[in-house]
C-alpha atoms as a PDB file:
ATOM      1  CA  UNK A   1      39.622 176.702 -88.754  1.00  0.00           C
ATOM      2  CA  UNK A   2      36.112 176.886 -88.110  1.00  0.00           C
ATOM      3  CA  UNK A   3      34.570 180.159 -88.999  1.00  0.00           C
ATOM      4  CA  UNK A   4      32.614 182.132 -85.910  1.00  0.00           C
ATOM      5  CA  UNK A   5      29.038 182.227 -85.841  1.00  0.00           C
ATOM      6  CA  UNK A   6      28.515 185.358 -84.629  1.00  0.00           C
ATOM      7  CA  UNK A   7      26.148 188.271 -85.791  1.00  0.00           C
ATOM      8  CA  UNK A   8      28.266 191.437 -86.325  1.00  0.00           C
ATOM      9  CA  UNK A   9      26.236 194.884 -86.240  1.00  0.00           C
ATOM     10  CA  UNK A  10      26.948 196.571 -89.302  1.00  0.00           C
ATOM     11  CA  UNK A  11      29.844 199.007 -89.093  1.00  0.00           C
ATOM     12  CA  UNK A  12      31.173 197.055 -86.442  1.00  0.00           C
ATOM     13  CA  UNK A  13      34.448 194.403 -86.045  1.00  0.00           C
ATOM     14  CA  UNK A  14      35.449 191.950 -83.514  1.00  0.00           C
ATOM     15  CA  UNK A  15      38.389 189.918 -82.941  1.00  0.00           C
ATOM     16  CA  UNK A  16      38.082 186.726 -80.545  1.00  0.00           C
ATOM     17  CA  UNK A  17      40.657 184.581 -79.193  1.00  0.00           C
ATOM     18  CA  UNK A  18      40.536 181.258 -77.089  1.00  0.00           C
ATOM     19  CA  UNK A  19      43.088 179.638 -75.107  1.00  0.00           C
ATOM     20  CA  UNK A  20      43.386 176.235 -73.385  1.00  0.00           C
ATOM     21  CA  UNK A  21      45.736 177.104 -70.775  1.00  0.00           C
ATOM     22  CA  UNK A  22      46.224 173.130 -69.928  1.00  0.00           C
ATOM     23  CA  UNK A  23      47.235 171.944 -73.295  1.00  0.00           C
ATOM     24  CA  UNK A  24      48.292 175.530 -74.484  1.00  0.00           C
ATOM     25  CA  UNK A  25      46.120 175.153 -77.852  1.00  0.00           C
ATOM     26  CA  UNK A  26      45.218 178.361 -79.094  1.00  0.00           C
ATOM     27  CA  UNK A  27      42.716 180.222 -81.643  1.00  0.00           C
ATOM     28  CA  UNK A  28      42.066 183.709 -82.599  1.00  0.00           C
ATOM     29  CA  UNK A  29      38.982 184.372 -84.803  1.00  0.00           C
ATOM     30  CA  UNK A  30      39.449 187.707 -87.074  1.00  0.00           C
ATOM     31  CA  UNK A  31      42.217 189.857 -86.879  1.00  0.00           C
ATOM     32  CA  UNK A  32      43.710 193.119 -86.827  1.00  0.00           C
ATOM     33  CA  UNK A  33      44.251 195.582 -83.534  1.00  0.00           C
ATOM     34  CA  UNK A  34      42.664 197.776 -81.605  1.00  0.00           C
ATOM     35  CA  UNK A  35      42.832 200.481 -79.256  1.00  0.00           C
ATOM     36  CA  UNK A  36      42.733 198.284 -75.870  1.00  0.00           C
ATOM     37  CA  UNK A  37      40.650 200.756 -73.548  1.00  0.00           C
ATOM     38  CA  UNK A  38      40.578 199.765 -70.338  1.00  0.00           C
ATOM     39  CA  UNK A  39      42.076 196.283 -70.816  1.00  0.00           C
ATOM     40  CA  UNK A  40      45.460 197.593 -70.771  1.00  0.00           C
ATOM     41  CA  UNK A  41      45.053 198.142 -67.232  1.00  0.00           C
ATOM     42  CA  UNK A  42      46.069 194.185 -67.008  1.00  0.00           C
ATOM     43  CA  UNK A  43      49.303 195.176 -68.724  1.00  0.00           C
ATOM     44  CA  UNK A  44      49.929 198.096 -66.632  1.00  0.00           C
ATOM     45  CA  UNK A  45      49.581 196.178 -63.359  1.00  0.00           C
ATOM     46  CA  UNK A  46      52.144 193.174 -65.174  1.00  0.00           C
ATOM     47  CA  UNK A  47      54.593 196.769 -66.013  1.00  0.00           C
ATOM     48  CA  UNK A  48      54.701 197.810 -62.196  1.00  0.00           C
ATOM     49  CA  UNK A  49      55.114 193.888 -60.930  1.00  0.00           C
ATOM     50  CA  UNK A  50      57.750 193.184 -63.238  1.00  0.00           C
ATOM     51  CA  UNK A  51      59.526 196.498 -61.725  1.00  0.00           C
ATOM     52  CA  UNK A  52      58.743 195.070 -58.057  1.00  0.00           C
ATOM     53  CA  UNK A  53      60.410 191.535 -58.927  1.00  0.00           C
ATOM     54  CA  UNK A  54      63.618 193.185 -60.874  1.00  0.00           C
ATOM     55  CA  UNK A  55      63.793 195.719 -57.417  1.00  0.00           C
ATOM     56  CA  UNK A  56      62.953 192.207 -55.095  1.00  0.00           C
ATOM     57  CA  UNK A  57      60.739 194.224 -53.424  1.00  0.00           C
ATOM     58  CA  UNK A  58      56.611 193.767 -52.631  1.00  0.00           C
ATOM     59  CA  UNK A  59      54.233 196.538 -53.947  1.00  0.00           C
ATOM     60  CA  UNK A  60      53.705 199.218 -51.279  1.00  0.00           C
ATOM     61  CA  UNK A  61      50.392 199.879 -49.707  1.00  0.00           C
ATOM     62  CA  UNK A  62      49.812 202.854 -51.880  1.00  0.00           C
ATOM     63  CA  UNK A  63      50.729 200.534 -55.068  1.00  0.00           C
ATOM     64  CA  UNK A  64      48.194 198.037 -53.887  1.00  0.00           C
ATOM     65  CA  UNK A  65      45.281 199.853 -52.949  1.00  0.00           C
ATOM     66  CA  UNK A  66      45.989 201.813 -56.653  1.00  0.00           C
ATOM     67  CA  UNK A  67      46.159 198.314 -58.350  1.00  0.00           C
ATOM     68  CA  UNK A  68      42.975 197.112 -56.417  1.00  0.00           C
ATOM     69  CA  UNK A  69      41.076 200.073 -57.685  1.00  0.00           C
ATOM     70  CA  UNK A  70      42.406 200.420 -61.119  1.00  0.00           C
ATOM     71  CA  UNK A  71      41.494 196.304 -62.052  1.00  0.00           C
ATOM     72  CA  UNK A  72      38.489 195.943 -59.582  1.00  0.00           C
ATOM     73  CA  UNK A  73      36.542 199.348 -60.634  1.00  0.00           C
ATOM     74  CA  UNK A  74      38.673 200.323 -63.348  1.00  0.00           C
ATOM     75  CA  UNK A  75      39.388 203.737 -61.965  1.00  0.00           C
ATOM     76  CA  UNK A  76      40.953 205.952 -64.150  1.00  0.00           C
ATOM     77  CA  UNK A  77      42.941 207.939 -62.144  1.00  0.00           C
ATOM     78  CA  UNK A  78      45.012 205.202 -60.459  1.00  0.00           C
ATOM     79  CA  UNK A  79      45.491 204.150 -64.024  1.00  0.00           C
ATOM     80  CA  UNK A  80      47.326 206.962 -64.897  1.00  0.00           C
ATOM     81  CA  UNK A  81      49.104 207.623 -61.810  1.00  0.00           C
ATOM     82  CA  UNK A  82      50.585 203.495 -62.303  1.00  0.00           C
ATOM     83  CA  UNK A  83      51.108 204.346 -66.202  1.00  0.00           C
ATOM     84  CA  UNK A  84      53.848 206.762 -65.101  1.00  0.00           C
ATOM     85  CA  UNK A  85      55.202 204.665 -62.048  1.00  0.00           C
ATOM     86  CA  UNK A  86      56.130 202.191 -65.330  1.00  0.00           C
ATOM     87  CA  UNK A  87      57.221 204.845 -67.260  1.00  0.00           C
ATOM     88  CA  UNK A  88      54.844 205.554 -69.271  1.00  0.00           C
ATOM     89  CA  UNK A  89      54.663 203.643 -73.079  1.00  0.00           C
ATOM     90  CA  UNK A  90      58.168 202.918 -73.167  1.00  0.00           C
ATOM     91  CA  UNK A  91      57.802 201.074 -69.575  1.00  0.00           C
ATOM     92  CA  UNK A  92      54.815 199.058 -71.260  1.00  0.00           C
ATOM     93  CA  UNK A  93      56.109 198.071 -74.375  1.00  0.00           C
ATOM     94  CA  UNK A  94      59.343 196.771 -72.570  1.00  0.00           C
ATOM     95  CA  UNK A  95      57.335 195.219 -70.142  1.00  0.00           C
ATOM     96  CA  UNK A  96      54.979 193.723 -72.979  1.00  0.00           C
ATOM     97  CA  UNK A  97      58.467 192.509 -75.163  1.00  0.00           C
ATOM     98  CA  UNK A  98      59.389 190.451 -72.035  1.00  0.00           C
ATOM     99  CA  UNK A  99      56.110 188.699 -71.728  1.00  0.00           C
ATOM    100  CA  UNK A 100      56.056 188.014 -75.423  1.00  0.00           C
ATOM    101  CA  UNK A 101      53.356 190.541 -76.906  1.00  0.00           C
ATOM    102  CA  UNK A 102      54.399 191.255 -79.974  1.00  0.00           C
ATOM    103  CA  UNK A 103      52.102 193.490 -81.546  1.00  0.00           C
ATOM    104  CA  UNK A 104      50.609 195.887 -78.853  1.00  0.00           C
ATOM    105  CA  UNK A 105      52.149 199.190 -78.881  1.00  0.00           C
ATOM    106  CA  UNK A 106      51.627 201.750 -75.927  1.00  0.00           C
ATOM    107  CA  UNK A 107      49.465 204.443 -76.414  1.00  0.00           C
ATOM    108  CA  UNK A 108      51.179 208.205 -77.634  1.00  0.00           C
ATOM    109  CA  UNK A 109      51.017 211.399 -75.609  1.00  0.00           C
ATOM    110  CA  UNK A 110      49.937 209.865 -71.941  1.00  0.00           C
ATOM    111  CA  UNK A 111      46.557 208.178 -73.309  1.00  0.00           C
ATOM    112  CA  UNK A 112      46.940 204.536 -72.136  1.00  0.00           C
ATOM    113  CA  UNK A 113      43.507 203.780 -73.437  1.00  0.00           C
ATOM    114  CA  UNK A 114      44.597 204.394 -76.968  1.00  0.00           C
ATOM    115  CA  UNK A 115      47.330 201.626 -76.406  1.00  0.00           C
ATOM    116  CA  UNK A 116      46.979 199.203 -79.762  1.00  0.00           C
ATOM    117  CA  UNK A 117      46.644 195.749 -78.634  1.00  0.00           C
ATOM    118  CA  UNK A 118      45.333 192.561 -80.993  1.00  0.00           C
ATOM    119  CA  UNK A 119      43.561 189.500 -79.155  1.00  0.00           C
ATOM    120  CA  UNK A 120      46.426 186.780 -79.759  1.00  0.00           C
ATOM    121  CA  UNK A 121      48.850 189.565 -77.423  1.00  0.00           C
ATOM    122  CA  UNK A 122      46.279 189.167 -74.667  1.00  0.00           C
ATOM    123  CA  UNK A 123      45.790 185.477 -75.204  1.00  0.00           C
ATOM    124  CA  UNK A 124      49.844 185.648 -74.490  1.00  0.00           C
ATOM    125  CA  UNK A 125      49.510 188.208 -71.159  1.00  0.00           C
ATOM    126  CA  UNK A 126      46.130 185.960 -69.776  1.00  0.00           C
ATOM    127  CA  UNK A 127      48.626 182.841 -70.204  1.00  0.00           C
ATOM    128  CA  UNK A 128      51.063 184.151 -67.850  1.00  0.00           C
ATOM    129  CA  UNK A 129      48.634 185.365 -65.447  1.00  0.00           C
ATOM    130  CA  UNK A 130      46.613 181.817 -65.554  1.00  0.00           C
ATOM    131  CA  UNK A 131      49.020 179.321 -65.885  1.00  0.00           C
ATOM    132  CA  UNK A 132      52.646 178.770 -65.133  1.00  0.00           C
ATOM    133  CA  UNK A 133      55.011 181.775 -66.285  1.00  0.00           C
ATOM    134  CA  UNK A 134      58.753 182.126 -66.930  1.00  0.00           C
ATOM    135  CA  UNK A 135      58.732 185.892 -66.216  1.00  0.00           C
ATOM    136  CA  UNK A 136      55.991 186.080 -63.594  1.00  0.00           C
ATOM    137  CA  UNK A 137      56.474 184.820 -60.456  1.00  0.00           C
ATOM    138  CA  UNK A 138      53.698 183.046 -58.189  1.00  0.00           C
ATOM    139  CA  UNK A 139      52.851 186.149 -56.386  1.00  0.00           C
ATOM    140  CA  UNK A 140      52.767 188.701 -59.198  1.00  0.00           C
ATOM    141  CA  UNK A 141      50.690 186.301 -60.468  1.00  0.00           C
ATOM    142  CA  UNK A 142      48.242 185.531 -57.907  1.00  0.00           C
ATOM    143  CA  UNK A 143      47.815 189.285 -57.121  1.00  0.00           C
ATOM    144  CA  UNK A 144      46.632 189.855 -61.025  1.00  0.00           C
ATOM    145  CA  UNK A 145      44.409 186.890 -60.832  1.00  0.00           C
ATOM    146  CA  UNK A 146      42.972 187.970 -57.505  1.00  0.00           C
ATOM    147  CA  UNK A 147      42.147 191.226 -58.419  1.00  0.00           C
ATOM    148  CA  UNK A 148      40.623 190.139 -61.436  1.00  0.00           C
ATOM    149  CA  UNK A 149      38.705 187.686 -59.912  1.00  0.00           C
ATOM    150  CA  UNK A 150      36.917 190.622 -57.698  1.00  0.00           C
ATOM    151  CA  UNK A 151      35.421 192.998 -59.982  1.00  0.00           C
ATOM    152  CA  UNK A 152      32.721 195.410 -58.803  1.00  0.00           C
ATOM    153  CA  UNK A 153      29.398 193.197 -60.303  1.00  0.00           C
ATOM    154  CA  UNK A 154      28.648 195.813 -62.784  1.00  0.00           C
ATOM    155  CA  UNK A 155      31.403 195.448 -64.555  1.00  0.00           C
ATOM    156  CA  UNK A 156      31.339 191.521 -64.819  1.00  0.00           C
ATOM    157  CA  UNK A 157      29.901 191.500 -68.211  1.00  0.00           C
ATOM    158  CA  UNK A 158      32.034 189.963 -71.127  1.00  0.00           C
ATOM    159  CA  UNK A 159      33.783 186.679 -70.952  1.00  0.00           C
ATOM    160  CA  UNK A 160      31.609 185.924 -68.120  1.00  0.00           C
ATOM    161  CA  UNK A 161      28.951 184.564 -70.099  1.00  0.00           C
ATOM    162  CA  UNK A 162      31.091 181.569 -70.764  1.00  0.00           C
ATOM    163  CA  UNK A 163      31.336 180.993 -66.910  1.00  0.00           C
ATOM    164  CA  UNK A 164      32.501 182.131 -63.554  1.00  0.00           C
ATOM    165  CA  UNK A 165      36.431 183.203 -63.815  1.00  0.00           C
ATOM    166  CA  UNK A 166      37.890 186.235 -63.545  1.00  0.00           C
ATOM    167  CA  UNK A 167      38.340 189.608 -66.274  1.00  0.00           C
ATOM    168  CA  UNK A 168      39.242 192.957 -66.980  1.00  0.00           C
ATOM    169  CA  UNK A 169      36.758 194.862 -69.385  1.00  0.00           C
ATOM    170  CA  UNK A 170      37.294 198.238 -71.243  1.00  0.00           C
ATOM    171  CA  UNK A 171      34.768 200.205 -72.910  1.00  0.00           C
ATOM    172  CA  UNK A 172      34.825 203.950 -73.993  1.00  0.00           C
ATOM    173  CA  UNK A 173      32.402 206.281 -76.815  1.00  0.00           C
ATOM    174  CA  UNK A 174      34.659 207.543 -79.967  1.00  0.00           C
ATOM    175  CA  UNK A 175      34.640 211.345 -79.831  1.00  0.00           C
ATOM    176  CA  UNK A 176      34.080 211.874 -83.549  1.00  0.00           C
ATOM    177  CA  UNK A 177      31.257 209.062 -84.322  1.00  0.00           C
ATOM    178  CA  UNK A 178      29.798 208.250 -80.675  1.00  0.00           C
ATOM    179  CA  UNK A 179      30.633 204.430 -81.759  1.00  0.00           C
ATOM    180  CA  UNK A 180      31.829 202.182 -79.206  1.00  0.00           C
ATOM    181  CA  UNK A 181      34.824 200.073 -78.386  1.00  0.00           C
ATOM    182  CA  UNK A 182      34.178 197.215 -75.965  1.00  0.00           C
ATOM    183  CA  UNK A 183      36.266 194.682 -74.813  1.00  0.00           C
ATOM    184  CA  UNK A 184      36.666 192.067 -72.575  1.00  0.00           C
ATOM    185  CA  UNK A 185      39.644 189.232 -71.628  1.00  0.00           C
ATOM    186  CA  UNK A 186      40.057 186.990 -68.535  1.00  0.00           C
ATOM    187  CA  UNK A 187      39.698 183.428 -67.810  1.00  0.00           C
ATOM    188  CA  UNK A 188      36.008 181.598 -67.991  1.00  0.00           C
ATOM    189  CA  UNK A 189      35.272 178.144 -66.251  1.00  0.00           C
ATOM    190  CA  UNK A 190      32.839 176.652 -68.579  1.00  0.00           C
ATOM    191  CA  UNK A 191      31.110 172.941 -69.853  1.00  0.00           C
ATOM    192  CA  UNK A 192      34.536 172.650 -72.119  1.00  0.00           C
ATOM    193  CA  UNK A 193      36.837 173.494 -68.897  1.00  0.00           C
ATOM    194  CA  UNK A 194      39.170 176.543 -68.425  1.00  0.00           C
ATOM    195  CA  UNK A 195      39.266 179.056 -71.040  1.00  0.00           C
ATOM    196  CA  UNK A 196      41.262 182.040 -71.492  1.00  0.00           C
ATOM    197  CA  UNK A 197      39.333 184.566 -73.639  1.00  0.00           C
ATOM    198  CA  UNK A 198      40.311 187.821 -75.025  1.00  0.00           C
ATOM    199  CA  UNK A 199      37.259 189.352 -77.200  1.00  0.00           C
ATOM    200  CA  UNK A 200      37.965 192.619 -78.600  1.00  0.00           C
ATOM    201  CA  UNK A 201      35.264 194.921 -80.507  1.00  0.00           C
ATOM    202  CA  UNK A 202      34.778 198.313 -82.274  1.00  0.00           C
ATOM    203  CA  UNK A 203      32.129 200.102 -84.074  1.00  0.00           C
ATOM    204  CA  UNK A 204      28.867 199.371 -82.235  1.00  0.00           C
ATOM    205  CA  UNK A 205      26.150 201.726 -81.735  1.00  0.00           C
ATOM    206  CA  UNK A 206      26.202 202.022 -78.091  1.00  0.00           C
ATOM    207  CA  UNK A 207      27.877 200.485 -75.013  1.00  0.00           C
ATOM    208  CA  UNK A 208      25.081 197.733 -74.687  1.00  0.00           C
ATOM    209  CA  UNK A 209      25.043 196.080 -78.156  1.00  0.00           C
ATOM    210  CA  UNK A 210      29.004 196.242 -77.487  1.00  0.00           C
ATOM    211  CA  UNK A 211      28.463 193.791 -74.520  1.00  0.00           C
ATOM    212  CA  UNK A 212      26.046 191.865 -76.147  1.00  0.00           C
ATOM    213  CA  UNK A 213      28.239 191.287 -79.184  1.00  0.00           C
ATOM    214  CA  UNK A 214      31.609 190.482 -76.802  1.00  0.00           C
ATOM    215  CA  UNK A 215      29.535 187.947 -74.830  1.00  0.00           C
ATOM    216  CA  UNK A 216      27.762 186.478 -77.972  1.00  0.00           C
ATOM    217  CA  UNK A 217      31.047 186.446 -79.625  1.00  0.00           C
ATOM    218  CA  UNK A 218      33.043 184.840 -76.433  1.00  0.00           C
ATOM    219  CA  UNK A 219      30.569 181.503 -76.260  1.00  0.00           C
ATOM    220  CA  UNK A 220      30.504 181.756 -79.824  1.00  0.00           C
ATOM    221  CA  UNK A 221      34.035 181.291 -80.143  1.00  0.00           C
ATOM    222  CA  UNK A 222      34.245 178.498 -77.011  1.00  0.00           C
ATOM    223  CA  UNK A 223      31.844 176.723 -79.071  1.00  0.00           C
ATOM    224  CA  UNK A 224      34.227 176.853 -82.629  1.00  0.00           C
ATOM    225  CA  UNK A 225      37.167 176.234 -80.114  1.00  0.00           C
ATOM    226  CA  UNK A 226      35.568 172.899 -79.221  1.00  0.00           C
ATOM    227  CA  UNK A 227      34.549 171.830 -82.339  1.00  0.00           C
ATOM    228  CA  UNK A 228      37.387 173.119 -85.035  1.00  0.00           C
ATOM    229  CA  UNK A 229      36.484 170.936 -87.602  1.00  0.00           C
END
């Protein structure tokens, strides 16, 4: 595999993944998981659709206008209040096993952000949102895609600078250092086609070389995806 050419910050990681949601060819550069911030929030809103299609029911109004808010301004609060509609972890990681993540792990003590997620799992999630799912129907999955294709414009930084598409990002200080995680996954439209992108980072100095490094990372990794000789 071709190696990412990509200028880390020292002290900092990143883990980049690239999907080709018409052939299904996949590539993850780097490894290792991370605390998935506000990007769970995609997860969450699979959790509470999953519940709605075992129940053969539609989201109430309530439930939408909480899911519209939670994905298109990433509002906290309706996070929380959805995280214990699902149940909580449990709900997500049961609701992640049946999508086929196998190696994110719902976050302890009521702190979705501190979920543990790697960028291959949301390769797998962005696949079932973006193309053709066995477990997600055609609504569930057009109401995920929607709302991440309508994102408040400051917060479409990230996979974005491969192309126009649709994301979720998550971002938040640590307490102890004041170094950053900063993430962002969705689908890009770029010269190489469709792209499913998950780009996941830790240890930057501040929110803004965070986004620099996801978005130099994400067209970084398009370009090793195209070229994986």
């Amino acid at each position: 595999m071709r190696a990412l050419r990509v200028a880390v910050p020292e002290g900092a990681r990143l883990s980049a993944g690239v999907l080709d949601p018409d052939s299904g060819r996949s590539a993850v550069y780097g490894g290792g998981s991370f605390d998935a911030a506000s990007v769970v929030k995609v997860g969450i809103l699979a959790a509470l659709l999953l519940g709605a299609q075992d129940a053969d029911r539609d989201l109430t109004g309530a439930e939408r206008e909480r899911a519209a808010r939670m994905i298109g301004r990433s509002d906290n609060d309706c996070a929380t209040e959805m995280w214990h509609g699902i149940g909580g972890a449990p709900g997500l990681d049961a609701a992640h096993r049946r999508l086929g993540l196998t190696a994110t792990v719902g976050g302890t003590n009521g702190y979705w952000g501190l979920t543990r997620t790697t960028a291959r799992d949301q390769l797998t999630l962005l696949r079932h949102v973006f193309a053709p799912s066995p477990v997600l129907t055609p609504a569930s999955r057009a109401c995920l895609a929607t709302l991440m294709a309508s994102v408040v414009p400051g917060q479409r930084w990230g996979v974005s600078a491969v192309g126009p598409g649709a994301l979720k990002n998550g971002w938040f200080p640590r307490d102890a250092t004041g170094r950053w995680v900063v993430h962002s996954v969705g689908r890009a439209s770029g010269a190489h086609g469709d792209r499913l992108l998950a780009v996941l980072t830790e240890g930057t100095s501040s929110r803004a070389e965070g986004i620099a490094l996801v978005e130099s990372a994400a067209r970084a990794a398009v370009r090793a995806f195209a070229d994986p000789a």
